[in-house]
PDB file of N, CA and C in Angstrom:
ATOM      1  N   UNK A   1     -18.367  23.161 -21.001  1.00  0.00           N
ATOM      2  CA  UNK A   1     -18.142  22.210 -22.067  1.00  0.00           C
ATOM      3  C   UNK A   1     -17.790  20.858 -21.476  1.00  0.00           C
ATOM      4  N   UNK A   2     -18.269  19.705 -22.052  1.00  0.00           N
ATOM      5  CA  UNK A   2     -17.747  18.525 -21.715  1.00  0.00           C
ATOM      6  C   UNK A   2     -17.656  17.810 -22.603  1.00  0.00           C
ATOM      7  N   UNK A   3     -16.605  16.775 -22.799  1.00  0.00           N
ATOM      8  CA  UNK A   3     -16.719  15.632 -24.280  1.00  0.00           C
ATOM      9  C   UNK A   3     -16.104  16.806 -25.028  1.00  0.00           C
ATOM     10  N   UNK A   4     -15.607  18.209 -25.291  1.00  0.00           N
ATOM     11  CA  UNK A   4     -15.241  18.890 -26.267  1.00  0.00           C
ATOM     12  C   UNK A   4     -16.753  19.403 -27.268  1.00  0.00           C
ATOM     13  N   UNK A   5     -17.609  19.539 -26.595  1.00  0.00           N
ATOM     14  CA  UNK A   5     -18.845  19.939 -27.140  1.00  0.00           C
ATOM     15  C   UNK A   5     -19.408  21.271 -26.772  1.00  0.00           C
ATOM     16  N   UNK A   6     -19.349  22.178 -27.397  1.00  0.00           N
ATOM     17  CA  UNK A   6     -19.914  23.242 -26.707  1.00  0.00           C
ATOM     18  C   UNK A   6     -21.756  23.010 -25.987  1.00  0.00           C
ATOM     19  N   UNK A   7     -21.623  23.864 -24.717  1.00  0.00           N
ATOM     20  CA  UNK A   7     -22.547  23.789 -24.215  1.00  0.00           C
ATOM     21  C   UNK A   7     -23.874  24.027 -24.581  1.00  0.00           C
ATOM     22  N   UNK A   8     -23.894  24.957 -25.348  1.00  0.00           N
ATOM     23  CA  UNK A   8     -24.981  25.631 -26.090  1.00  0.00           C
ATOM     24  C   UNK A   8     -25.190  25.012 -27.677  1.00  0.00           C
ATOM     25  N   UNK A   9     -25.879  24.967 -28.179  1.00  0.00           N
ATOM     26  CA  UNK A   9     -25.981  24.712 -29.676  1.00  0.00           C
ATOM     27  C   UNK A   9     -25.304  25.679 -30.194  1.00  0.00           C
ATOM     28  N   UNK A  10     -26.033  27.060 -30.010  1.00  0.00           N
ATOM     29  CA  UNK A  10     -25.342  28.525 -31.067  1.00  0.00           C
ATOM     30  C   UNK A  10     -24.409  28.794 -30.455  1.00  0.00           C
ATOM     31  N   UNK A  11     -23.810  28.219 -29.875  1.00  0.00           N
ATOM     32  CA  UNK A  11     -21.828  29.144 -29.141  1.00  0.00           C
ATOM     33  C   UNK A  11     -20.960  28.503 -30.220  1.00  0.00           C
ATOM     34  N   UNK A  12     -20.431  30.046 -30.822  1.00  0.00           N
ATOM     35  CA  UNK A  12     -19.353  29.439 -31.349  1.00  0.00           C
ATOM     36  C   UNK A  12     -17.924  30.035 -31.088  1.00  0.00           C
ATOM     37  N   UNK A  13     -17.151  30.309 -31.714  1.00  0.00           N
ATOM     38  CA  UNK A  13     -15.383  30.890 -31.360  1.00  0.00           C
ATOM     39  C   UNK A  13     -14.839  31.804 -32.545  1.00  0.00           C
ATOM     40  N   UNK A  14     -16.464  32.762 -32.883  1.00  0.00           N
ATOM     41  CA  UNK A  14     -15.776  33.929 -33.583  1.00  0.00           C
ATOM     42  C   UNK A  14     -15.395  35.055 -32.600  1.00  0.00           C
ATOM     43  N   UNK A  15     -14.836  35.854 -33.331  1.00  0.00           N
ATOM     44  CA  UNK A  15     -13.933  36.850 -32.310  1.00  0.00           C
ATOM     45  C   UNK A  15     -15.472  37.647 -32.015  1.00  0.00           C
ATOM     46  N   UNK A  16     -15.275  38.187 -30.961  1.00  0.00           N
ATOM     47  CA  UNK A  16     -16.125  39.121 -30.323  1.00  0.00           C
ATOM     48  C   UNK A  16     -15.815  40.384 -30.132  1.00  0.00           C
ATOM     49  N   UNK A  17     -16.457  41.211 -30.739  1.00  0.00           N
ATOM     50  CA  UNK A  17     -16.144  42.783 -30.532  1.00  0.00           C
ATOM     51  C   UNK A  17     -16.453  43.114 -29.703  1.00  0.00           C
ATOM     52  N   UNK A  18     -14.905  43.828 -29.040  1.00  0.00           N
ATOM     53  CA  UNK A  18     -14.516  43.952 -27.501  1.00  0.00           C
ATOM     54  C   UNK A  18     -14.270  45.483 -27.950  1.00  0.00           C
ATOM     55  N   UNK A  19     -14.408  46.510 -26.862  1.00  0.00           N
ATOM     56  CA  UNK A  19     -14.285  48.223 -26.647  1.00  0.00           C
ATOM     57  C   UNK A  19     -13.358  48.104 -25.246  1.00  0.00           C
ATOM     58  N   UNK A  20     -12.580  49.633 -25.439  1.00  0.00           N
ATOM     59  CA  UNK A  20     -12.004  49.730 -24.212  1.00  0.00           C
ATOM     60  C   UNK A  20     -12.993  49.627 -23.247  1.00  0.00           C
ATOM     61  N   UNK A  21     -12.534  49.087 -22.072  1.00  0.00           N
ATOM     62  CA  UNK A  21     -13.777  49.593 -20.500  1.00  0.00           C
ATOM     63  C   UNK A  21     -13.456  51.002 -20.768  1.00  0.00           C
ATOM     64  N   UNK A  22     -14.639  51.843 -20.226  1.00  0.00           N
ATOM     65  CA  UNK A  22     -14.050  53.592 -19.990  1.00  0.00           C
ATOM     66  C   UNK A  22     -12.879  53.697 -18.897  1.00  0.00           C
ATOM     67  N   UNK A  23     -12.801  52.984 -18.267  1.00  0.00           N
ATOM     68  CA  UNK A  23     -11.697  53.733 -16.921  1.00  0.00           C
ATOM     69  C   UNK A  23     -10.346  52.881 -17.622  1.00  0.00           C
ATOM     70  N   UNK A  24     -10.126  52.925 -18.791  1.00  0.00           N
ATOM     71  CA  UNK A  24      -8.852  52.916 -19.736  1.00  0.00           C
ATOM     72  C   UNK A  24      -8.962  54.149 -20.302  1.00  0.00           C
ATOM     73  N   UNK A  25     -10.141  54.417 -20.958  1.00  0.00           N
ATOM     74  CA  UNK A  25     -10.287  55.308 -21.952  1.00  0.00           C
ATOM     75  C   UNK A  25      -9.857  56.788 -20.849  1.00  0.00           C
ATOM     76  N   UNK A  26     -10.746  56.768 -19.531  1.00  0.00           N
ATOM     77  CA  UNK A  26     -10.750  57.584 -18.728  1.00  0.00           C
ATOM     78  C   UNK A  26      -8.987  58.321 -18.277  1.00  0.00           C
ATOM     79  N   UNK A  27      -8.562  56.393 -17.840  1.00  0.00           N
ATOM     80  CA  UNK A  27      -7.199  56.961 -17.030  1.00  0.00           C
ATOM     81  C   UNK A  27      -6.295  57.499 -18.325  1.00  0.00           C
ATOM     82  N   UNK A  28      -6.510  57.536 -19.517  1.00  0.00           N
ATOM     83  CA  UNK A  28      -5.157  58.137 -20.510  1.00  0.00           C
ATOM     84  C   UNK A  28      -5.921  59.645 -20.515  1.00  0.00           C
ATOM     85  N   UNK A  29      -7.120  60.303 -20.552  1.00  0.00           N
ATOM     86  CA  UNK A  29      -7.510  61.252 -20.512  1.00  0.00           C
ATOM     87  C   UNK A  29      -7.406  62.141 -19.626  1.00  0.00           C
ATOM     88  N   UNK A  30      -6.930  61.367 -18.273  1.00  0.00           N
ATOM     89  CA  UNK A  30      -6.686  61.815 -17.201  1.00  0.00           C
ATOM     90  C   UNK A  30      -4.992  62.379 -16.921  1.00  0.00           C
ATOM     91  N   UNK A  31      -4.311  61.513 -17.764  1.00  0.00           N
ATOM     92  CA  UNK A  31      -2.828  61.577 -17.780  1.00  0.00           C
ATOM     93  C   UNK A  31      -2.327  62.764 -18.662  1.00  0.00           C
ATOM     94  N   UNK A  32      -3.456  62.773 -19.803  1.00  0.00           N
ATOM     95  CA  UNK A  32      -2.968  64.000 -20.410  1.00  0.00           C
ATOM     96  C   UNK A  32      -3.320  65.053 -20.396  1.00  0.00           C
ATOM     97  N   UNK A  33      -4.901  65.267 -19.596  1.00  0.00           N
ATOM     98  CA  UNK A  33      -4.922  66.477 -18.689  1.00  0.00           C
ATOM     99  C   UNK A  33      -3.653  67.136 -17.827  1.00  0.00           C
ATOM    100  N   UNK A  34      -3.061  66.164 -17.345  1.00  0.00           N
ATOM    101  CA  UNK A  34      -1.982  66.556 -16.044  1.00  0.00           C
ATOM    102  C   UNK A  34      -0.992  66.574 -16.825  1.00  0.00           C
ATOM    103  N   UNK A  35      -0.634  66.205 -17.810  1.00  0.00           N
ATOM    104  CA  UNK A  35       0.389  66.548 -18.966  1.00  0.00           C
ATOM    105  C   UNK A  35       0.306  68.231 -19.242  1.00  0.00           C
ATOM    106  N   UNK A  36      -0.767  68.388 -19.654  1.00  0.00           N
ATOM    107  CA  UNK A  36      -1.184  69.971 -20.171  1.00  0.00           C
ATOM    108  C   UNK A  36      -1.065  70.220 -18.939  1.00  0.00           C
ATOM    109  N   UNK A  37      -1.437  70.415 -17.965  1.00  0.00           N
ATOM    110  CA  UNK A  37      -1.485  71.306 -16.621  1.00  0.00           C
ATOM    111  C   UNK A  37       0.328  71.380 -16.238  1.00  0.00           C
ATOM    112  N   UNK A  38       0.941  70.720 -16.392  1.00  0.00           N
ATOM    113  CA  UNK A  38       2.129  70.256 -16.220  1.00  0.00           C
ATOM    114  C   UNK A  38       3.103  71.251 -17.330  1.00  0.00           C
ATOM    115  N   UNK A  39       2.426  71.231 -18.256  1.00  0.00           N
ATOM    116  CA  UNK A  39       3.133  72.030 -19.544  1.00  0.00           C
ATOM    117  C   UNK A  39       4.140  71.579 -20.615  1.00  0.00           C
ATOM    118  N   UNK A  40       3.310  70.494 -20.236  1.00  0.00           N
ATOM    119  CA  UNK A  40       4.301  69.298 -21.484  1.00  0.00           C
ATOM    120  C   UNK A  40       4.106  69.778 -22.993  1.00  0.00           C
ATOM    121  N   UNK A  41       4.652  69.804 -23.481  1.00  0.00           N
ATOM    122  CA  UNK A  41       4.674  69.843 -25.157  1.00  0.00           C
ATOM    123  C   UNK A  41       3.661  69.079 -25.863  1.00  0.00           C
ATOM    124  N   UNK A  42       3.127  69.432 -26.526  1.00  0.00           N
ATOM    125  CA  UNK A  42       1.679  68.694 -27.790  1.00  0.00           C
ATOM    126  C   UNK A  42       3.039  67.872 -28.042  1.00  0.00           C
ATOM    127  N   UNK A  43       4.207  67.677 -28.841  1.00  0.00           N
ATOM    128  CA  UNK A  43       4.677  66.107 -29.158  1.00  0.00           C
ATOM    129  C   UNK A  43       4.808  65.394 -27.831  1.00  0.00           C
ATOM    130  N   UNK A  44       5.389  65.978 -26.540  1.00  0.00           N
ATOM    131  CA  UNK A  44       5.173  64.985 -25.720  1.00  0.00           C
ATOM    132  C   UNK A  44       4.164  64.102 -25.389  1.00  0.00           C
ATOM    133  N   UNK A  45       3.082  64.830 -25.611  1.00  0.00           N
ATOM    134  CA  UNK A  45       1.941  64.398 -25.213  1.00  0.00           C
ATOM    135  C   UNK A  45       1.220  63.789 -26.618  1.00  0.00           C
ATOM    136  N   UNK A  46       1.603  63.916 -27.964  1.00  0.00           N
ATOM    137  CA  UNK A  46       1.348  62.660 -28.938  1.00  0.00           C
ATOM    138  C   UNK A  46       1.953  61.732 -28.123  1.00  0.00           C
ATOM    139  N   UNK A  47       3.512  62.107 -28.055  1.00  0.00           N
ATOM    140  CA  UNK A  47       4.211  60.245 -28.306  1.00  0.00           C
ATOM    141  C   UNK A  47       3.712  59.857 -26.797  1.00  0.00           C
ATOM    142  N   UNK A  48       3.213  59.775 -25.957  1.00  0.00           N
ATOM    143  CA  UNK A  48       2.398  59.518 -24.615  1.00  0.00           C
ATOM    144  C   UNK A  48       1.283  58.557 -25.887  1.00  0.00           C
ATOM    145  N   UNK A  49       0.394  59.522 -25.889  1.00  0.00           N
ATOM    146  CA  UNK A  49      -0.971  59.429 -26.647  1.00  0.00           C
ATOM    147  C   UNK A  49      -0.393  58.119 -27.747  1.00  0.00           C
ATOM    148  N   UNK A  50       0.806  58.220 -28.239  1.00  0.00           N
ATOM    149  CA  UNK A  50       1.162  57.311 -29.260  1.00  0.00           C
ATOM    150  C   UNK A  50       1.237  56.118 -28.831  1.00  0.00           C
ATOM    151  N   UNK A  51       2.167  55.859 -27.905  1.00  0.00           N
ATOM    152  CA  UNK A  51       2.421  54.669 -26.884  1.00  0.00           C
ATOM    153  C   UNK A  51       1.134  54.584 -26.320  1.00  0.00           C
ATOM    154  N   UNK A  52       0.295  54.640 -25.906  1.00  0.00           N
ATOM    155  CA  UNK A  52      -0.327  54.242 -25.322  1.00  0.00           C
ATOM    156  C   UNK A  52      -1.342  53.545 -26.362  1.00  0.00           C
ATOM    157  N   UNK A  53      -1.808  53.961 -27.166  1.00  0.00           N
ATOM    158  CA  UNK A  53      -2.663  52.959 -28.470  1.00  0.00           C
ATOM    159  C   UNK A  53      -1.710  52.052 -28.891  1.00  0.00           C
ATOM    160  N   UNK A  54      -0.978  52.259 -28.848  1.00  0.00           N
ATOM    161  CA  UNK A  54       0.527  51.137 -29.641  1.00  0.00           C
ATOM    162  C   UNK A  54       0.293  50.176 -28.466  1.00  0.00           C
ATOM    163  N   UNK A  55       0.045  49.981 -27.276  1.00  0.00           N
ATOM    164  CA  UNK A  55       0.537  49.168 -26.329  1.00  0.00           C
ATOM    165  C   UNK A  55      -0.897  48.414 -26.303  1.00  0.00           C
ATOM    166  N   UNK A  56      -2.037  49.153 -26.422  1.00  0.00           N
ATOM    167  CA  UNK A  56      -3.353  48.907 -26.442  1.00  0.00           C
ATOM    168  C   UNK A  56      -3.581  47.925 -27.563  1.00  0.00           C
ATOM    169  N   UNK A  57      -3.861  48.329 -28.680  1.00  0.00           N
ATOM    170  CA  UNK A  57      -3.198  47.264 -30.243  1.00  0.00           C
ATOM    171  C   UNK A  57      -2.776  46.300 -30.110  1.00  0.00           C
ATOM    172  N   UNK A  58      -1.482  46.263 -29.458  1.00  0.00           N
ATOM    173  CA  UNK A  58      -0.630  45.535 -29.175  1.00  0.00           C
ATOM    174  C   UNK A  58      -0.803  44.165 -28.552  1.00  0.00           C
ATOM    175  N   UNK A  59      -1.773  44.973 -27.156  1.00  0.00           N
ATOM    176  CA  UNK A  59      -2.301  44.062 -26.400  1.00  0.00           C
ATOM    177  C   UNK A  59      -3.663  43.198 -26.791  1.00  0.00           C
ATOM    178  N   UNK A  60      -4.147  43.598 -27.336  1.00  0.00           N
ATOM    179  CA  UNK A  60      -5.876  43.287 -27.488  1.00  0.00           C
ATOM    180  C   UNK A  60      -5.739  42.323 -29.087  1.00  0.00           C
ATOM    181  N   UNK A  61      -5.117  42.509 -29.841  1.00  0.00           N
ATOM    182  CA  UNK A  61      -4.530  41.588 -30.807  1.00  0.00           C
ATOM    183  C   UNK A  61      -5.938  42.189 -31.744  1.00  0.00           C
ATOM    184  N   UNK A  62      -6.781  42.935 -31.588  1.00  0.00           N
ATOM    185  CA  UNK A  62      -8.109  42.840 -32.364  1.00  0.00           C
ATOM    186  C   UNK A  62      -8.479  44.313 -32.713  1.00  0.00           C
ATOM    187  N   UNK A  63      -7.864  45.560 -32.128  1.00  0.00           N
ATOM    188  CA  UNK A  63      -8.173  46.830 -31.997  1.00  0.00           C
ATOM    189  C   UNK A  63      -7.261  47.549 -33.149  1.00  0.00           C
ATOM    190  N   UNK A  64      -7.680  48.367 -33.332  1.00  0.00           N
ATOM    191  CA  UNK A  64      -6.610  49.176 -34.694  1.00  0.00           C
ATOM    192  C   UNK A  64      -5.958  50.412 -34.184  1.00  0.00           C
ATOM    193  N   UNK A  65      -4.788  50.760 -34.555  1.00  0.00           N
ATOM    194  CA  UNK A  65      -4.876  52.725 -34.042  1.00  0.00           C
ATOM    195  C   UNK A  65      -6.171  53.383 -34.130  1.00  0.00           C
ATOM    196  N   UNK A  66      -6.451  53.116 -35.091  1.00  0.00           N
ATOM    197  CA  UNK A  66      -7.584  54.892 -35.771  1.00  0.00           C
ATOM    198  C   UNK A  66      -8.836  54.313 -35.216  1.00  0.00           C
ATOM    199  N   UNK A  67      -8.971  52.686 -34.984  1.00  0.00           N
ATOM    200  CA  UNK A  67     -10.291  52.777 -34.023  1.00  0.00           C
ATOM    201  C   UNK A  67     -10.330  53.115 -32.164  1.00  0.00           C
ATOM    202  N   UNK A  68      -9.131  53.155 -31.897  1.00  0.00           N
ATOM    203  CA  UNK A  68      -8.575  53.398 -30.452  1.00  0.00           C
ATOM    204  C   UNK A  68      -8.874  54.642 -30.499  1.00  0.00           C
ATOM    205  N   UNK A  69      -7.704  55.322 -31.576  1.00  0.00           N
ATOM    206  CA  UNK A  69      -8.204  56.649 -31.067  1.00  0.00           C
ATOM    207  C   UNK A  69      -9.520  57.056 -31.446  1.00  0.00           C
ATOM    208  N   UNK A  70     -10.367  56.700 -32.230  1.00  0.00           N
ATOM    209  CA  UNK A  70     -12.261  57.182 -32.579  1.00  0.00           C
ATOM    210  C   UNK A  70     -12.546  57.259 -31.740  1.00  0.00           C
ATOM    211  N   UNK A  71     -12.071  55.663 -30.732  1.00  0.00           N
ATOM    212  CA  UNK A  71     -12.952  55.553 -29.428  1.00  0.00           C
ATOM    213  C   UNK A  71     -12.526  56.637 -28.529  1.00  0.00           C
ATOM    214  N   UNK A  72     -11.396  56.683 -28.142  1.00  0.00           N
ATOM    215  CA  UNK A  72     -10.818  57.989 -27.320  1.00  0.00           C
ATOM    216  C   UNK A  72     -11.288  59.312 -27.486  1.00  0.00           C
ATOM    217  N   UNK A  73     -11.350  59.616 -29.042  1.00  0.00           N
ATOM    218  CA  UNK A  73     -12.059  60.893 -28.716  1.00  0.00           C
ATOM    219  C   UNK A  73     -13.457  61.187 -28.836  1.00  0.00           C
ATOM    220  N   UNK A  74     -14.300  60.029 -29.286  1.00  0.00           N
ATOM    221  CA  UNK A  74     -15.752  59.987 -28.569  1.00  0.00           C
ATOM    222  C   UNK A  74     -15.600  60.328 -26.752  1.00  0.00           C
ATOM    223  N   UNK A  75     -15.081  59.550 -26.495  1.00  0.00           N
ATOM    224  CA  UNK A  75     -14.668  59.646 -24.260  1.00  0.00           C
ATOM    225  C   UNK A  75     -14.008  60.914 -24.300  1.00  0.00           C
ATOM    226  N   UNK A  76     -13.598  61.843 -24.753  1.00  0.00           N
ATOM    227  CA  UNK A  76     -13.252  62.876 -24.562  1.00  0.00           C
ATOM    228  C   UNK A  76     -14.590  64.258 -24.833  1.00  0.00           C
ATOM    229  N   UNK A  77     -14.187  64.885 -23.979  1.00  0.00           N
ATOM    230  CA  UNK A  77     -15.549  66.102 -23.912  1.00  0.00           C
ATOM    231  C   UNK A  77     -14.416  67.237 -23.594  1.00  0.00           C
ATOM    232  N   UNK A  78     -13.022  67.196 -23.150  1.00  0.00           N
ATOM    233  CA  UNK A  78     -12.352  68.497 -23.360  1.00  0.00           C
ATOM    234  C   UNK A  78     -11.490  68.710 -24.124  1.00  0.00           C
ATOM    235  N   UNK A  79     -12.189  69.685 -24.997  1.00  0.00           N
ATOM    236  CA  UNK A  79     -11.493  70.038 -26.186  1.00  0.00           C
ATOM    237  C   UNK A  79     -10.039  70.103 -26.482  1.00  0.00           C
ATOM    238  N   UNK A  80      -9.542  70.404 -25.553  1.00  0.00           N
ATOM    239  CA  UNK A  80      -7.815  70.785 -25.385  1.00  0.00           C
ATOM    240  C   UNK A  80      -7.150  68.949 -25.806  1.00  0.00           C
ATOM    241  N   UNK A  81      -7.584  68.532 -24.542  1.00  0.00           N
ATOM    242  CA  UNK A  81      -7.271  66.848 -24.547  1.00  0.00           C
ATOM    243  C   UNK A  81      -7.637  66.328 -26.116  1.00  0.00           C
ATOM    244  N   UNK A  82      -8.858  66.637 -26.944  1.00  0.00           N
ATOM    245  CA  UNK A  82      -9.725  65.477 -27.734  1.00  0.00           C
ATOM    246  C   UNK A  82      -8.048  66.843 -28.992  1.00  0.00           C
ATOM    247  N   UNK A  83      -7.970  67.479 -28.848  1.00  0.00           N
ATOM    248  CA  UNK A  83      -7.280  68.021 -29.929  1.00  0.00           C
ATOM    249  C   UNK A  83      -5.843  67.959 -30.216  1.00  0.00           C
ATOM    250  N   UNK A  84      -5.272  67.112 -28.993  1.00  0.00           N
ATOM    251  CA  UNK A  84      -4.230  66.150 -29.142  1.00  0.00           C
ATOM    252  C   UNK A  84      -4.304  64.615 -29.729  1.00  0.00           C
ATOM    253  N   UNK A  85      -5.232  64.184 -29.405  1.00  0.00           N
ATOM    254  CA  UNK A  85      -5.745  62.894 -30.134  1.00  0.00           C
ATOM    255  C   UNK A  85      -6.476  63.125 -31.758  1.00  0.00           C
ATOM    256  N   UNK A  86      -6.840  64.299 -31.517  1.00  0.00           N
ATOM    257  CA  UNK A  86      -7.168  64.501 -33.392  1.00  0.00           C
ATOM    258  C   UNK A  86      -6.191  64.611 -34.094  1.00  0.00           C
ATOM    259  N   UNK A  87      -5.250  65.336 -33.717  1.00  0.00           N
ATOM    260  CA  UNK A  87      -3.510  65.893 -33.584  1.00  0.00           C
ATOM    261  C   UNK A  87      -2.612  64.379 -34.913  1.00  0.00           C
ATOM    262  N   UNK A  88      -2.955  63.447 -33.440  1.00  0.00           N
ATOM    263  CA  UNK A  88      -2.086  62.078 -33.889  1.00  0.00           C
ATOM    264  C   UNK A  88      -3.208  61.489 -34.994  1.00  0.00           C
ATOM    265  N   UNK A  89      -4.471  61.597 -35.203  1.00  0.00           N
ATOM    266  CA  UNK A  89      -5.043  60.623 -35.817  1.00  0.00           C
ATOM    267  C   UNK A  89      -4.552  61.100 -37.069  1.00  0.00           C
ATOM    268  N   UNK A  90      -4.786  62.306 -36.949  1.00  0.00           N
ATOM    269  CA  UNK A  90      -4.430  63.137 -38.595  1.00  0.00           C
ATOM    270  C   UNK A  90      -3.079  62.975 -38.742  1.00  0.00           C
ATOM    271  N   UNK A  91      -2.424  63.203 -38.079  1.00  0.00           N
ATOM    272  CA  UNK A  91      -0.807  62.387 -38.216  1.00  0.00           C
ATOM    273  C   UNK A  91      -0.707  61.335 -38.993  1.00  0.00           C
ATOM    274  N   UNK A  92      -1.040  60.170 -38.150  1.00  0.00           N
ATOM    275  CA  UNK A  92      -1.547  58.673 -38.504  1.00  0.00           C
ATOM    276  C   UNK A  92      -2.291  58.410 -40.376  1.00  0.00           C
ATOM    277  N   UNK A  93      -3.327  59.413 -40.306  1.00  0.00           N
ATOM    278  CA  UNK A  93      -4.246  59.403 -42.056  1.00  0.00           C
ATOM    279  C   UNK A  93      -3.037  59.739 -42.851  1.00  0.00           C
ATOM    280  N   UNK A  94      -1.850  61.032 -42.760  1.00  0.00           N
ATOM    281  CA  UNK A  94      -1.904  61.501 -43.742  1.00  0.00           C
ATOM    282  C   UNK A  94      -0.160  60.412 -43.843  1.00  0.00           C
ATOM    283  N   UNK A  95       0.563  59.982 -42.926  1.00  0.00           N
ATOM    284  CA  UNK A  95       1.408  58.660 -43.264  1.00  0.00           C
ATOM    285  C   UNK A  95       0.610  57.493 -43.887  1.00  0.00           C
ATOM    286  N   UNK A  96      -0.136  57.342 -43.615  1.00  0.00           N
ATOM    287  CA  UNK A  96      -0.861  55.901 -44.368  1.00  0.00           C
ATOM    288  C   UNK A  96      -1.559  56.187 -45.366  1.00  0.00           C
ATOM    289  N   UNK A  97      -1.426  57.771 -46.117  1.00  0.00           N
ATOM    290  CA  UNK A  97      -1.929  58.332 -47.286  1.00  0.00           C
ATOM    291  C   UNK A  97      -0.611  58.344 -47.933  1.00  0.00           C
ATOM    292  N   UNK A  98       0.691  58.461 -47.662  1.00  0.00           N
ATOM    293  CA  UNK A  98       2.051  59.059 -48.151  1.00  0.00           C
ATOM    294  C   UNK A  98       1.991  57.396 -48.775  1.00  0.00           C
ATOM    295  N   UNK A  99       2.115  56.534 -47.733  1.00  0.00           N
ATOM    296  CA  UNK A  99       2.389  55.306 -47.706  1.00  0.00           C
ATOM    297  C   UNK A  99       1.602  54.868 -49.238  1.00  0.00           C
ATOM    298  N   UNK A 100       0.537  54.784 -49.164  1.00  0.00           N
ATOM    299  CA  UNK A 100       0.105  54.208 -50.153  1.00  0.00           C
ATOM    300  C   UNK A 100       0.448  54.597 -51.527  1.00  0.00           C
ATOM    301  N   UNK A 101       0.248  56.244 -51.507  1.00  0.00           N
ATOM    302  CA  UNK A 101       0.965  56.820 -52.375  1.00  0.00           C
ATOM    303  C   UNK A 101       1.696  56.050 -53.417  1.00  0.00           C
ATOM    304  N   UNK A 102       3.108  56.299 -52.200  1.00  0.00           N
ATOM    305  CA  UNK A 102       4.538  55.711 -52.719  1.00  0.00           C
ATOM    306  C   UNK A 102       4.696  54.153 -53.380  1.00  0.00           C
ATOM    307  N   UNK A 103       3.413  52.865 -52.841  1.00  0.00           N
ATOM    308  CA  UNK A 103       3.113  51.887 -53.244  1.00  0.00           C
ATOM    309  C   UNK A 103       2.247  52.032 -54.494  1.00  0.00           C
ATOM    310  N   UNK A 104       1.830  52.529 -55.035  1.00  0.00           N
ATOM    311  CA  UNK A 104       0.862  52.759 -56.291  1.00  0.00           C
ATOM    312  C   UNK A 104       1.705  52.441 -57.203  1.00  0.00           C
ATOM    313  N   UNK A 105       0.738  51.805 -58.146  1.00  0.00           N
ATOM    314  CA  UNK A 105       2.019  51.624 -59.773  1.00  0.00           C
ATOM    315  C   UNK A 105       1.818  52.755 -60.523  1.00  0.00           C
ATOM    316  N   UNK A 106       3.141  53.036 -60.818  1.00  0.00           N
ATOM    317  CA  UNK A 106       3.417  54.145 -62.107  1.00  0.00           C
ATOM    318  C   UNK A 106       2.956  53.587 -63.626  1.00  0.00           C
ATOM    319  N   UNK A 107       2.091  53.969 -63.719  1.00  0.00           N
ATOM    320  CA  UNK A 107       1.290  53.932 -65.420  1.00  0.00           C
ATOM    321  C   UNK A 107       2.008  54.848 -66.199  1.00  0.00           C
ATOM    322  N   UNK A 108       2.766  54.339 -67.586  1.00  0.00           N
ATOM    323  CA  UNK A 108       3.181  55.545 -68.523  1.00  0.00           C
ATOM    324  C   UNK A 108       1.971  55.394 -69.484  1.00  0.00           C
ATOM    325  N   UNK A 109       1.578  56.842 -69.981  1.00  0.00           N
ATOM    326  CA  UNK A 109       0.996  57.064 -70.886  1.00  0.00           C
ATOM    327  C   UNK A 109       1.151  57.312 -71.964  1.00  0.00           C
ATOM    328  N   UNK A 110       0.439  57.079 -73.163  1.00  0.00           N
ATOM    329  CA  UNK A 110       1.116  57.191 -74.807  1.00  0.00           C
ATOM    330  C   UNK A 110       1.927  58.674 -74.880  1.00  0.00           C
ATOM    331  N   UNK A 111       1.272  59.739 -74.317  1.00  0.00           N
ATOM    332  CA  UNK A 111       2.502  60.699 -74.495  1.00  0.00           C
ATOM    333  C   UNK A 111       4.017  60.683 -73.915  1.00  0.00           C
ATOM    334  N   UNK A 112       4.177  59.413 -73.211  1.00  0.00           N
ATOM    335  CA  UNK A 112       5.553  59.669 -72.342  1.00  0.00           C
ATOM    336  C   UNK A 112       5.212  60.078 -70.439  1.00  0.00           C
ATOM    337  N   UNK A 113       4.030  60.830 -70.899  1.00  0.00           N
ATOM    338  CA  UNK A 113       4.338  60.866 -69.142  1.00  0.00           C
ATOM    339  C   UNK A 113       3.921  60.001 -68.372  1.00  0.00           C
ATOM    340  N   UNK A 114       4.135  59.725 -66.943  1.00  0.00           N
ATOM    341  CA  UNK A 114       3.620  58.671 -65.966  1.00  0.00           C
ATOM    342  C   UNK A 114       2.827  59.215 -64.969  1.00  0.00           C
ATOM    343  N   UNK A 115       2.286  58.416 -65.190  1.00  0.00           N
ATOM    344  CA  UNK A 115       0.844  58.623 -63.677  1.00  0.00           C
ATOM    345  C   UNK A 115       0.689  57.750 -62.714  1.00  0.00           C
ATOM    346  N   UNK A 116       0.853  58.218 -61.436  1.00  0.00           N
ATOM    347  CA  UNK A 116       1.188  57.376 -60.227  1.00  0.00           C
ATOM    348  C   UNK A 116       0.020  56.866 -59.750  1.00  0.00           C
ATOM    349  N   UNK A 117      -0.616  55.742 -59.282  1.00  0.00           N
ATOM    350  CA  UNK A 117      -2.226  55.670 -58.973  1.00  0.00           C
ATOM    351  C   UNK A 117      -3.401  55.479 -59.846  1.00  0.00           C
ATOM    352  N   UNK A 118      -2.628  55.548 -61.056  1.00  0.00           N
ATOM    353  CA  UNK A 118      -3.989  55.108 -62.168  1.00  0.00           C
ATOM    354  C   UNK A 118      -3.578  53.499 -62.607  1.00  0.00           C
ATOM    355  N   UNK A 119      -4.760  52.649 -62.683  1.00  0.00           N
ATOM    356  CA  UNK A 119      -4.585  51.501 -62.897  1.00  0.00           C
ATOM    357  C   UNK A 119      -4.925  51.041 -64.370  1.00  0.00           C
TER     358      UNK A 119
END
């Protein structure tokens, strides 16, 4: 760039959809192999699995949990490993199902009763 002009005509400064490199995706797959071999506990090895998308998110300002972990368990091929990460995702769905839940407006109906979620 010079003068504050982009170089190109078509360059512009929308965000760009960025994926983990695999040897991210790789080294947490690798950690929780040796977790299981080790004999760590399925919650140890969520809140591992947890922190580690939390820090990922965190970092990348552009990535979501539930697309971290999609991507993670696409890169996963052993079942044991991909069924700790299904573990937390389903974790993850059914809080952000409670969640919404509990945010829904209560509708009363002409008989008196209320219905949570109907608009």
């Amino acid at each position: 760039m010079r003068g504050g002009k982009p170089t190109l005509p078509h360059q512009t400064h929308d965000a760009q959809r960025i994926v983990p490199h695999p040897r991210t995706l790789r080294k947490a797959r690798e950690q929780i192999k040796y977790m299981v071999i080790d004999g760590a506990s399925p919650r140890q090895i969520r809140n591992y699995l947890h922190r580690w998308v939390t820090w990922w998110v965190n970092a990348s300002e552009t990535w979501q949990h539930q697309e971290l972990l999609n991507w993670f368990l696409d890169f996963c091929w052993d079942a044991n490993i991909a069924a700790h990460a299904a573990s937390l995702l389903q974790l993850r769905l059914i809080k952000e199902l409670r969640t919404a839940a509990r945010s829904a407006p209560v509708v009363a109906l002409d008989d008196g009763q209320a219905v949570q979620g109907v608009a």
